[in-house]
C-alpha atoms as a PDB file:
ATOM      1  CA  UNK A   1      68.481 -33.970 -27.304  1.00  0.00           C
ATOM      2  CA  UNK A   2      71.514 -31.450 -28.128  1.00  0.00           C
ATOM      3  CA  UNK A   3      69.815 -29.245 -30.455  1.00  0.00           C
ATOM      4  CA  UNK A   4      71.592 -26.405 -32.570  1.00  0.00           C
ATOM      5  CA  UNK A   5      72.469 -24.104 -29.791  1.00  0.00           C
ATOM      6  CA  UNK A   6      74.523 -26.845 -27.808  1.00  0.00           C
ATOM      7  CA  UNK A   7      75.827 -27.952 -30.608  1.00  0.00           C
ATOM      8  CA  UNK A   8      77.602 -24.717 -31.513  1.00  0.00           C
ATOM      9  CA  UNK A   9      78.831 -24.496 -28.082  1.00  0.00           C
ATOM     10  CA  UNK A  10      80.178 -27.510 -28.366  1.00  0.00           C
ATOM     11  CA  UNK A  11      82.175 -26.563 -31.971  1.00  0.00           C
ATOM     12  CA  UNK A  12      83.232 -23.624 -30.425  1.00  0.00           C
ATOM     13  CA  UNK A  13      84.638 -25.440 -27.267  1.00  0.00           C
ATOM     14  CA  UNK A  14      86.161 -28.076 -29.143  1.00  0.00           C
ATOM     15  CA  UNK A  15      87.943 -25.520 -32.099  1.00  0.00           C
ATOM     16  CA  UNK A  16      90.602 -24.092 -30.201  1.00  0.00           C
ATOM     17  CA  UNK A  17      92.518 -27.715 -29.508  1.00  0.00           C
ATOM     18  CA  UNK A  18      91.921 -28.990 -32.686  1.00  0.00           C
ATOM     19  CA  UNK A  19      92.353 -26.081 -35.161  1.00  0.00           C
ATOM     20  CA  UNK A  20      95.756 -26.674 -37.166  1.00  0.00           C
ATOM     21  CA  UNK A  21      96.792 -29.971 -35.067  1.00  0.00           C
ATOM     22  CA  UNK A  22      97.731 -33.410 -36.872  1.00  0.00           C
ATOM     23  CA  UNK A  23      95.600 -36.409 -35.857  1.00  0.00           C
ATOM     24  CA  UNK A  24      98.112 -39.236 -34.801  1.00  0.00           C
ATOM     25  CA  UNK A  25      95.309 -41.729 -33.788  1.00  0.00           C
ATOM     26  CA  UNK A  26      91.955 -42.945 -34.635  1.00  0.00           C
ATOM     27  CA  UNK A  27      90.287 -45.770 -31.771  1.00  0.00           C
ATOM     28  CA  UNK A  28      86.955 -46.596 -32.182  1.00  0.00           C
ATOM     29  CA  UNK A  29      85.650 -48.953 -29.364  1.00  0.00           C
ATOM     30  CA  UNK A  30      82.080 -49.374 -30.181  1.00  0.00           C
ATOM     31  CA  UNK A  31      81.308 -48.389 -33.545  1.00  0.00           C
ATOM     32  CA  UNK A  32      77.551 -49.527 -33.601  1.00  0.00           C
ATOM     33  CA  UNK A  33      75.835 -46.074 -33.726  1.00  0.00           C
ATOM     34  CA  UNK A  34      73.232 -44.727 -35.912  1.00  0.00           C
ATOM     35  CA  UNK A  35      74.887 -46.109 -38.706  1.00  0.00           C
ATOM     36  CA  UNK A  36      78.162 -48.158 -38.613  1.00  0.00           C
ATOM     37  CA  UNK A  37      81.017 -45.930 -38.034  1.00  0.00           C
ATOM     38  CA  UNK A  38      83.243 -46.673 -41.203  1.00  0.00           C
ATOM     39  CA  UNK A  39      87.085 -47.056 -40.744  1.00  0.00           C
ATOM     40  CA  UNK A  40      88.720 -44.398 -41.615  1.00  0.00           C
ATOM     41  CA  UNK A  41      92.156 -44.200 -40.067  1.00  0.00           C
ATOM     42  CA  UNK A  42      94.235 -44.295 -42.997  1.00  0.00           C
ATOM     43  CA  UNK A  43      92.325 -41.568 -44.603  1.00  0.00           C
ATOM     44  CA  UNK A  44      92.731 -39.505 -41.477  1.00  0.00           C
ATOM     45  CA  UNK A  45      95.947 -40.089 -39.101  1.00  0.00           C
ATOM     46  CA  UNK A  46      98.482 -37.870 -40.044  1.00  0.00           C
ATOM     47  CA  UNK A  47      95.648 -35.225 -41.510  1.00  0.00           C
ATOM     48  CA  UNK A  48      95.969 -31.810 -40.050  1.00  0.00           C
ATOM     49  CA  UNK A  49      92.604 -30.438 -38.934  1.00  0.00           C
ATOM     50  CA  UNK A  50      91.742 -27.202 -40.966  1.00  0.00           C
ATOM     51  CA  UNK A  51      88.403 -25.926 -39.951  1.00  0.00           C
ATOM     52  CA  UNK A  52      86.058 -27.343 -37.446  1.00  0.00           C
ATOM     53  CA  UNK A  53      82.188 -26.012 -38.639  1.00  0.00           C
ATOM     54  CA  UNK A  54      78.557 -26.580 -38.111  1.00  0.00           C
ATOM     55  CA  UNK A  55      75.857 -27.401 -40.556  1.00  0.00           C
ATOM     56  CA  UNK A  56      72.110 -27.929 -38.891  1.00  0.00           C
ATOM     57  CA  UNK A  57      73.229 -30.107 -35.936  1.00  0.00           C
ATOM     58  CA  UNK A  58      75.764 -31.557 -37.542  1.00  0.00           C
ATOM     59  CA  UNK A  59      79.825 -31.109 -36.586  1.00  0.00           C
ATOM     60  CA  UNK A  60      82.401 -31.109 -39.688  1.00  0.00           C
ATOM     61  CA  UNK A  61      85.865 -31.587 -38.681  1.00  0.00           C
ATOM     62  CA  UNK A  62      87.623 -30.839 -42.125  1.00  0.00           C
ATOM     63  CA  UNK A  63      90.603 -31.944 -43.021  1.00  0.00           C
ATOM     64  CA  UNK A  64      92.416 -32.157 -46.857  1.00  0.00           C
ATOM     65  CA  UNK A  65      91.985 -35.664 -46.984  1.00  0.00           C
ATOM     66  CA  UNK A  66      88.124 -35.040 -46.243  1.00  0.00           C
ATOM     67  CA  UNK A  67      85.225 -34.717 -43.696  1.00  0.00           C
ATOM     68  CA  UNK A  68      84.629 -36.029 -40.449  1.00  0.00           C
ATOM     69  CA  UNK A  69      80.595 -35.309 -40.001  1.00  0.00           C
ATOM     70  CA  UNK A  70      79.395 -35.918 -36.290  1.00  0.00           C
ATOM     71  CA  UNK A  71      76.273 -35.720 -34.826  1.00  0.00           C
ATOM     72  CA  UNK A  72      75.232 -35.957 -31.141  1.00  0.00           C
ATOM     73  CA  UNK A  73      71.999 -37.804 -31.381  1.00  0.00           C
ATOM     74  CA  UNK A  74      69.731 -38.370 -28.428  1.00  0.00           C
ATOM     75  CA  UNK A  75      72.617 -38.450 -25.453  1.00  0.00           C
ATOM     76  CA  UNK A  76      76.173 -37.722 -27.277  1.00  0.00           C
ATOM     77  CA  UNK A  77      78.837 -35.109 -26.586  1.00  0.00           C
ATOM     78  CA  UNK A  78      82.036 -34.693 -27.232  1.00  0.00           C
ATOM     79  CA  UNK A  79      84.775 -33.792 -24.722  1.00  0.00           C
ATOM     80  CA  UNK A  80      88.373 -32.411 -24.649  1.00  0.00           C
ATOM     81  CA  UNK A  81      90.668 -34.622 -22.781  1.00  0.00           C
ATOM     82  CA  UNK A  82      94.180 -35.638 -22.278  1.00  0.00           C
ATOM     83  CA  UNK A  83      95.545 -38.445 -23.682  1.00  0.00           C
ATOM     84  CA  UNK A  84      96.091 -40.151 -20.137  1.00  0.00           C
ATOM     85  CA  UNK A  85      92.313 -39.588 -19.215  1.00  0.00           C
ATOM     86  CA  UNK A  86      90.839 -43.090 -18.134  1.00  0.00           C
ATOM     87  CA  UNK A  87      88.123 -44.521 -20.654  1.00  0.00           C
ATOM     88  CA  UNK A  88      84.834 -44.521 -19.045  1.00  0.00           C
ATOM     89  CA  UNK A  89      81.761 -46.263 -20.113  1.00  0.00           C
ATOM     90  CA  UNK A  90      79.886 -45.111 -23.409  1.00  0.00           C
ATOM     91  CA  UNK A  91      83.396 -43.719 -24.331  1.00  0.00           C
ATOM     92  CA  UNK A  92      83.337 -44.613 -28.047  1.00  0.00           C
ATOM     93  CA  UNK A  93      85.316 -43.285 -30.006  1.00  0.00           C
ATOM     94  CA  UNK A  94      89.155 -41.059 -29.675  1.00  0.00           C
ATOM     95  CA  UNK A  95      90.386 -38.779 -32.141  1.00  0.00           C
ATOM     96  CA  UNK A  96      94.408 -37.762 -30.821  1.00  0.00           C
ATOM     97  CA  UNK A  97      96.145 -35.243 -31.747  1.00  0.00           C
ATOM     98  CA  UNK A  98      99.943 -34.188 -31.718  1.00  0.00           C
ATOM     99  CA  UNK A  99      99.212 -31.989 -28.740  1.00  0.00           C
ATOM    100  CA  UNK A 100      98.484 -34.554 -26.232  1.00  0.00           C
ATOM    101  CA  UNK A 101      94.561 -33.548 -26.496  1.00  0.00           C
ATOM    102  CA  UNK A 102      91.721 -36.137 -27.507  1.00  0.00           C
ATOM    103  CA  UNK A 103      88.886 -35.852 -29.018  1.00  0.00           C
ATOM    104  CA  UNK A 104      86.433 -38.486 -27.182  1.00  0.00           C
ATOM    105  CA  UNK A 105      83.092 -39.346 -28.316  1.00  0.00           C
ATOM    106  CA  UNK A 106      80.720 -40.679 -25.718  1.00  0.00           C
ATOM    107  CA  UNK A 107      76.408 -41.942 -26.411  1.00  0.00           C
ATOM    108  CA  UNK A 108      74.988 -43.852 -24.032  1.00  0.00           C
ATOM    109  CA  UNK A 109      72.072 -44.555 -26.364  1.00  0.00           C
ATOM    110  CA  UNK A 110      74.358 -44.861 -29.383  1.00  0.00           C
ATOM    111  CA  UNK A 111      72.052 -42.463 -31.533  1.00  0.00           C
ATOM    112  CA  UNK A 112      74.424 -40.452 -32.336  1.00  0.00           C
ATOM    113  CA  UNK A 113      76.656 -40.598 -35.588  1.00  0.00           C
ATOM    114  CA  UNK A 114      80.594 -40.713 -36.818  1.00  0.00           C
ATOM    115  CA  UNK A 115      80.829 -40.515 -40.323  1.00  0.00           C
ATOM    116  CA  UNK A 116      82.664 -39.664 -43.472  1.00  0.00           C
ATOM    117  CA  UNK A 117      82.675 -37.788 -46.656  1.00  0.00           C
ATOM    118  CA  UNK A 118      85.555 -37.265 -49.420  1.00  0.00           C
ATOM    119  CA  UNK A 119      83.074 -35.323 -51.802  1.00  0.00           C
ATOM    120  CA  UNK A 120      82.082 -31.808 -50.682  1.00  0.00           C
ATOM    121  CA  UNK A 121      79.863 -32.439 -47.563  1.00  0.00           C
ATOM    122  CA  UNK A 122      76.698 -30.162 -49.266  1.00  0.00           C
ATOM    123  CA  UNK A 123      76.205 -33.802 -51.655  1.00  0.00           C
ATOM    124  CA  UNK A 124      76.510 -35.802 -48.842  1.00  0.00           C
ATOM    125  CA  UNK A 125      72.740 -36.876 -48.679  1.00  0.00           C
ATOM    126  CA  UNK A 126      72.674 -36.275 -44.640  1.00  0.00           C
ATOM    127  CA  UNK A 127      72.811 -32.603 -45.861  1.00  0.00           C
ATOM    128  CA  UNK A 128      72.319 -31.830 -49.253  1.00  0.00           C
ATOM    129  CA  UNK A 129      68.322 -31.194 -48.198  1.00  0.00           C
ATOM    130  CA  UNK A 130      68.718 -28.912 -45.493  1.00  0.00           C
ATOM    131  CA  UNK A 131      66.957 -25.513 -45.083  1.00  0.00           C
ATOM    132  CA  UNK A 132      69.210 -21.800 -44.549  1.00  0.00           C
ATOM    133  CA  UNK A 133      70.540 -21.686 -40.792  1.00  0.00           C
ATOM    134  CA  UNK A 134      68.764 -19.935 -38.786  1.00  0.00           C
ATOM    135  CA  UNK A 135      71.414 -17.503 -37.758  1.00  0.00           C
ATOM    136  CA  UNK A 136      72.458 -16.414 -41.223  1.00  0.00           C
ATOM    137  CA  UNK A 137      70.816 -13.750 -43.297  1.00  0.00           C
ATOM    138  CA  UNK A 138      69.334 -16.548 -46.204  1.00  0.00           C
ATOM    139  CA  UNK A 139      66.689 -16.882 -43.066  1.00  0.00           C
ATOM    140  CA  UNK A 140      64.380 -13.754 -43.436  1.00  0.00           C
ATOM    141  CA  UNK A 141      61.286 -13.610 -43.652  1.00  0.00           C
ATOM    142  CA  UNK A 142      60.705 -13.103 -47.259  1.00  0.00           C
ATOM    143  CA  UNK A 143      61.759 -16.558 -47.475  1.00  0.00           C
ATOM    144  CA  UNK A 144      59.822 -18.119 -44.314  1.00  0.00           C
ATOM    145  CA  UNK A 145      56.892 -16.931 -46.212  1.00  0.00           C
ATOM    146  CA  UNK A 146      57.511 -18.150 -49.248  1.00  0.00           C
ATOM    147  CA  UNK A 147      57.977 -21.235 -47.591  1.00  0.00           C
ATOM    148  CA  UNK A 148      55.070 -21.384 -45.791  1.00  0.00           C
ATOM    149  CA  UNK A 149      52.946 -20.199 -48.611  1.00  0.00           C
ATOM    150  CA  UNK A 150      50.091 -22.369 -48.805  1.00  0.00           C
ATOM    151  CA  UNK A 151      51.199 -25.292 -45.990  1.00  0.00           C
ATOM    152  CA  UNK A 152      48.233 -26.236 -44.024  1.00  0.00           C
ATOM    153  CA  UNK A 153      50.871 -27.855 -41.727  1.00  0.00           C
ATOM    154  CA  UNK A 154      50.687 -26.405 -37.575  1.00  0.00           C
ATOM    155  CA  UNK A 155      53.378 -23.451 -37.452  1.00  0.00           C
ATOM    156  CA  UNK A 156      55.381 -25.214 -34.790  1.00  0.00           C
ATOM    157  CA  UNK A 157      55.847 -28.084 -37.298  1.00  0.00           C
ATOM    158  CA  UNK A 158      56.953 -26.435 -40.274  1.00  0.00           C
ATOM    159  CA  UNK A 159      59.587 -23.790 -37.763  1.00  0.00           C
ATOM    160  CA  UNK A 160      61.115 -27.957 -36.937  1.00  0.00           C
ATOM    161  CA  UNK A 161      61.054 -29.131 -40.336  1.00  0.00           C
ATOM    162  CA  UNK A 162      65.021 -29.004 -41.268  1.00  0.00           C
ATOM    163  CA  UNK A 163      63.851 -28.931 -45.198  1.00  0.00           C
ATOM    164  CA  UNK A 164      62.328 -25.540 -43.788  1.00  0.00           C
ATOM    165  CA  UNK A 165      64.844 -23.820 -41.628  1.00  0.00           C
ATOM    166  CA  UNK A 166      67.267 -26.109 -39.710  1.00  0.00           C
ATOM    167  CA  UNK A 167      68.552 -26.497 -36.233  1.00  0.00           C
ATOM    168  CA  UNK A 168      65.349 -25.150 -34.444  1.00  0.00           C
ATOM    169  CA  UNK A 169      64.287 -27.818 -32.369  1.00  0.00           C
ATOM    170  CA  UNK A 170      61.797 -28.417 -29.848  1.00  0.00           C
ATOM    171  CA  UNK A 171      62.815 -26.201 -26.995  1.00  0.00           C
ATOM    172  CA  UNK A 172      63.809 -23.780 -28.556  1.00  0.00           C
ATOM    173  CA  UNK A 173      60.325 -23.970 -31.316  1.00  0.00           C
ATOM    174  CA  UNK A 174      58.247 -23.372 -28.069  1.00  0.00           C
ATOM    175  CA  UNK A 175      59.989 -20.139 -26.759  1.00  0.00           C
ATOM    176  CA  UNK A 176      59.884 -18.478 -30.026  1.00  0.00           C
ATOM    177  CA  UNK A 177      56.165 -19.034 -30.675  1.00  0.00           C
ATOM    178  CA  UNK A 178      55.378 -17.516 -27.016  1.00  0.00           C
ATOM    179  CA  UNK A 179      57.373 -14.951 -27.744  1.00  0.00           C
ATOM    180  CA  UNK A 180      55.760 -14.059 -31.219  1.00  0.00           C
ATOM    181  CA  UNK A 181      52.436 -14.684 -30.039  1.00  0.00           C
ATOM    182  CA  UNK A 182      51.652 -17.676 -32.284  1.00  0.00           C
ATOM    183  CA  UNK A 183      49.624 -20.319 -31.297  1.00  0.00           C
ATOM    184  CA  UNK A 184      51.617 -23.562 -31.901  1.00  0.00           C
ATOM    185  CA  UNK A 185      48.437 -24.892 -34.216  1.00  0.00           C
ATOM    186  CA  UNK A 186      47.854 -22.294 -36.225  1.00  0.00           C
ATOM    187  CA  UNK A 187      48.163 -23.192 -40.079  1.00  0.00           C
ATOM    188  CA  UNK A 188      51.296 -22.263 -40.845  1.00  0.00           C
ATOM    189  CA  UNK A 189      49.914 -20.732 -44.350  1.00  0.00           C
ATOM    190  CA  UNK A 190      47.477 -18.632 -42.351  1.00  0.00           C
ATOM    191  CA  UNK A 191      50.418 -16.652 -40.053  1.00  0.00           C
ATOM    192  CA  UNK A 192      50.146 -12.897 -41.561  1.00  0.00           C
ATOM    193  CA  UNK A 193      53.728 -11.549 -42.508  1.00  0.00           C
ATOM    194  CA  UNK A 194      53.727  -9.092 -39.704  1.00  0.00           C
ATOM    195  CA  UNK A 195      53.940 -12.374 -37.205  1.00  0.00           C
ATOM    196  CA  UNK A 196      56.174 -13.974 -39.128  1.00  0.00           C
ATOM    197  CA  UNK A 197      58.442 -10.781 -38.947  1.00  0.00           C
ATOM    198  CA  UNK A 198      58.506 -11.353 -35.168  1.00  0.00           C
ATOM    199  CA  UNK A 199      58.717 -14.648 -35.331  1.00  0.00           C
ATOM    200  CA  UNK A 200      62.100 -14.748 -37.374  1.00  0.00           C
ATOM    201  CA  UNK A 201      63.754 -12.414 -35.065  1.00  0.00           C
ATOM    202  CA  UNK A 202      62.489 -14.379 -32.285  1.00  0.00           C
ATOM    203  CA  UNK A 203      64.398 -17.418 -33.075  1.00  0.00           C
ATOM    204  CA  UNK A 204      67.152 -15.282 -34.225  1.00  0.00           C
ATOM    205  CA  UNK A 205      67.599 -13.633 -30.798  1.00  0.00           C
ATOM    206  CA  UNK A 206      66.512 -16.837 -28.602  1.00  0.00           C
ATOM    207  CA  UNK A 207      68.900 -19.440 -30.521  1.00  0.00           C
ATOM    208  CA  UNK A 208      71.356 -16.630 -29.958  1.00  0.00           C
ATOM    209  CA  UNK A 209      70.900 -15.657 -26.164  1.00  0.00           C
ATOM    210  CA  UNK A 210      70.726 -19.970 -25.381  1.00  0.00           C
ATOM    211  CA  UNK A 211      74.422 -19.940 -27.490  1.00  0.00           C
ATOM    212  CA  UNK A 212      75.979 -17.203 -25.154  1.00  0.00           C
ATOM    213  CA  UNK A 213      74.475 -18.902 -22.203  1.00  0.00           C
ATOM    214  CA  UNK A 214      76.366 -22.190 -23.042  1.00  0.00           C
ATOM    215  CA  UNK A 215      73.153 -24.095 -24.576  1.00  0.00           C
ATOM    216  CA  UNK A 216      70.197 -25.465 -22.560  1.00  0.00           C
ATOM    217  CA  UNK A 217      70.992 -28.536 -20.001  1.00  0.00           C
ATOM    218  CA  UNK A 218      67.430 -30.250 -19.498  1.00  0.00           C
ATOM    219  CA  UNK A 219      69.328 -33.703 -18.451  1.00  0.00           C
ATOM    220  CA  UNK A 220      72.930 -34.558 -19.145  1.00  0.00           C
ATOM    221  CA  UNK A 221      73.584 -32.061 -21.716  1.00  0.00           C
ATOM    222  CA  UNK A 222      77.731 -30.708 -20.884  1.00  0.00           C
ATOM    223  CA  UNK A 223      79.793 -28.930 -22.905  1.00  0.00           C
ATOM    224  CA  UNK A 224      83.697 -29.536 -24.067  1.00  0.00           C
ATOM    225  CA  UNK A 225      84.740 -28.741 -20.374  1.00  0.00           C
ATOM    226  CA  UNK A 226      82.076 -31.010 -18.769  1.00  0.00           C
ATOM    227  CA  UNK A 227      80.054 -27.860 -17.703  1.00  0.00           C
ATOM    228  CA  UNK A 228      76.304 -27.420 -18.169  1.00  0.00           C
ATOM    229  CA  UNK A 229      74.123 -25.336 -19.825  1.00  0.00           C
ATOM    230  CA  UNK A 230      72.644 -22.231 -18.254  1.00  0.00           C
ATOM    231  CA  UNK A 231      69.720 -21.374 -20.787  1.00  0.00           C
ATOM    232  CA  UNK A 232      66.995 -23.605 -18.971  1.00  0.00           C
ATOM    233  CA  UNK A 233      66.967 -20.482 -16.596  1.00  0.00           C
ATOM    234  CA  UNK A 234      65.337 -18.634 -18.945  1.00  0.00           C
ATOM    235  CA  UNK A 235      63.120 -20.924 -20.186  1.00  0.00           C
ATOM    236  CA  UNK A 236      59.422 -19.252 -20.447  1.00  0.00           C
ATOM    237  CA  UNK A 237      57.243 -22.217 -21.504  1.00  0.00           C
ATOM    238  CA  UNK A 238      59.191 -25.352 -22.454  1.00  0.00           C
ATOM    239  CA  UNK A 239      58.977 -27.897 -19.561  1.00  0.00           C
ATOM    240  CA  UNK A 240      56.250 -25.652 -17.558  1.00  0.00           C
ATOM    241  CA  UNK A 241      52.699 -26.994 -18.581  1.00  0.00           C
ATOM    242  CA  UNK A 242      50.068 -26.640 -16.037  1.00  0.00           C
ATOM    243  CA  UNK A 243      52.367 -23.844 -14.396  1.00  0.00           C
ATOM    244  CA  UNK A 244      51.737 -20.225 -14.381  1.00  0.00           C
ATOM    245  CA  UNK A 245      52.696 -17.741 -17.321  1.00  0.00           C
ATOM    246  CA  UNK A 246      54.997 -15.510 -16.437  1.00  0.00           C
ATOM    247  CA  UNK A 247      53.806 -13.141 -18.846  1.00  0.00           C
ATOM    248  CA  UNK A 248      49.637 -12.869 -17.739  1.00  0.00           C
ATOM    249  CA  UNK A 249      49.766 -15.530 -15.108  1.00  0.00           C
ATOM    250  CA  UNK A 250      47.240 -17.818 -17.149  1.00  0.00           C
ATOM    251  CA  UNK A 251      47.777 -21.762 -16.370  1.00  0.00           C
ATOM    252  CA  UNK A 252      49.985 -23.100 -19.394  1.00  0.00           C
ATOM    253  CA  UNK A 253      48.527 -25.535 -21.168  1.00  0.00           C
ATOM    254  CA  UNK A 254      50.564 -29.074 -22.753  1.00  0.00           C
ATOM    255  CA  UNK A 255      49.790 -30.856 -25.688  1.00  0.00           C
ATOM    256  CA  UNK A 256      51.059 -33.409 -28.047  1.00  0.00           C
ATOM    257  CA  UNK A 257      52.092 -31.892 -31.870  1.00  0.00           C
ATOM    258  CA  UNK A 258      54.318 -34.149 -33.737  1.00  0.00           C
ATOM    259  CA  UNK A 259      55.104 -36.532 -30.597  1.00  0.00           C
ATOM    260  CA  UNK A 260      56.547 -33.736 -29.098  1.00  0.00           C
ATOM    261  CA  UNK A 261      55.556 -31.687 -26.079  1.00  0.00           C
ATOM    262  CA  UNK A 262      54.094 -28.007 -26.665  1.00  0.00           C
ATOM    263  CA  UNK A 263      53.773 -25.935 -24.507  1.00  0.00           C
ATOM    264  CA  UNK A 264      52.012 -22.906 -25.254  1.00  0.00           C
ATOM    265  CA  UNK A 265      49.867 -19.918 -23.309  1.00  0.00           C
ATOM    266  CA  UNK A 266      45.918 -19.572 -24.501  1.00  0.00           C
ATOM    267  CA  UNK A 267      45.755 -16.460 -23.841  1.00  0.00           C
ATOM    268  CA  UNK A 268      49.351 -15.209 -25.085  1.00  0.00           C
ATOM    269  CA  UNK A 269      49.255 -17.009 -27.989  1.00  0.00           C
ATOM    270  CA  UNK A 270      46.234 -16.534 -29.866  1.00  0.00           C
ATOM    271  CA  UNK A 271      47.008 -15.977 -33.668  1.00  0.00           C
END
């Protein structure tokens, strides 16, 4: 799944043919995704695109008419492409612009999501419960503790709970535990400040590092240009249970914590 890293790749990929370009044409081929892709053409062709941003995992493509809020679910990306570029399968949905460039949505598992909003996009009730982003200063760990105060909740849960601090999903919830030293388990109440210190400028520095590197490809993730990922290089524990730290050569060890796969180090990871 494109999680918050790939997802800014993506806006930033994208942003530099849309930015300031009129939309001439709206062609939606499948519009059965997570939730029916409303029609919206009138309200946007002949909109000029203003400012393309990110909120959690969520593109908004902003225009004075309104908001254009995408999300990527399991399999989606988005791709720029000339207007003459043959339609391929899973190509859902085109967004053209003046320029000759398109804006093509394509989700094999149709997960993903093409939606609007005329009202500020902070009441739209996809986001009006979201957590601080990770990356700005709102995330500290003042806050994380207040936030944590109490929760009996495993640590890894509450660091992917999007009421809690957004965008930090599973990959990228197992580096920055190993590289705080937190055991994925541990009550997330029960993590003294000094770890939690660590482990907010853990995920600062990881979420940053997999952005520069062009987001994590684990399957099919590509950015605007088609390219891959390069962050899975550096990955320390995600995907390697029963494999060797590379830290004190101790077997990692995989369990299951909220459906998802953790991967942690028992000897690393102790508090």
């Amino acid at each position: 799944m494109p999680e918050l890293p790939e997802v800014e790749v993506t806006r930033q990929g994208i942003s530099p043919h849309l930015l300031d370009q009129e939309v001439t044409k709206l062609i939606v081929r499948n519009g059965s995704l997570r939730w029916p892709v409303p029609d919206i053409a009138q309200q946007i062709v002949g909109q000029t695109i203003r400012s393309i941003r990110r909120r959690a995992k969520y593109l908004l493509i902003d225009t004075d008419a309104g908001t254009t809020i995408v999300h990527l679910g399991m399999s989606g990306s988005l791709r720029i492409l000339s207007k003459s570029t043959p339609v391929e399968k899973h190509d859902h949905i085109d967004l053209e612009m003046a320029n000759g460039k398109v804006l093509r949505f394509n989700d094999p598992r149709r997960f993903g999501a093409w939606l609007w909003c005329e009202l500020p996009e902070a009441a739209h009730p996809l986001l009006a419960k979201l957590g601080p982003e990770p990356l700005l200063p709102t995330f500290n760990v003042d806050y994380f503790q207040q936030a944590l105060k109490g929760k009996k909740k495993a640590i890894k849960l509450c660091l992917m709970d999007n009421h809690i601090v957004v965008g930090v999903g599973n990959i990228y919830a197992n580096e920055a535990l190993f590289a705080a030293g937190i055991h994925p388990q541990t009550e997330a109440g029960k993590v003294d400040i000094a770890r939690l210190t660590i482990l907010v400028t853990e995920v600062k520095q990881i979420l940053t590092n997999a952005i520069k590197q062009g987001g994590t490809t684990l399957k099919d993730f590509t950015n605007a240009e088609g390219k891959p990922g390069y962050f899975a290089q550096k990955l320390h524990v995600y995907g390697r249970g029963g494999e060797t730290c590379n830290q004190c050569g101790h077997l990692l060890s995989e369990i299951k914590l909220g459906q998802r796969a953790t991967v942690f180090c028992g000897l690393c990871q102790t508090r």
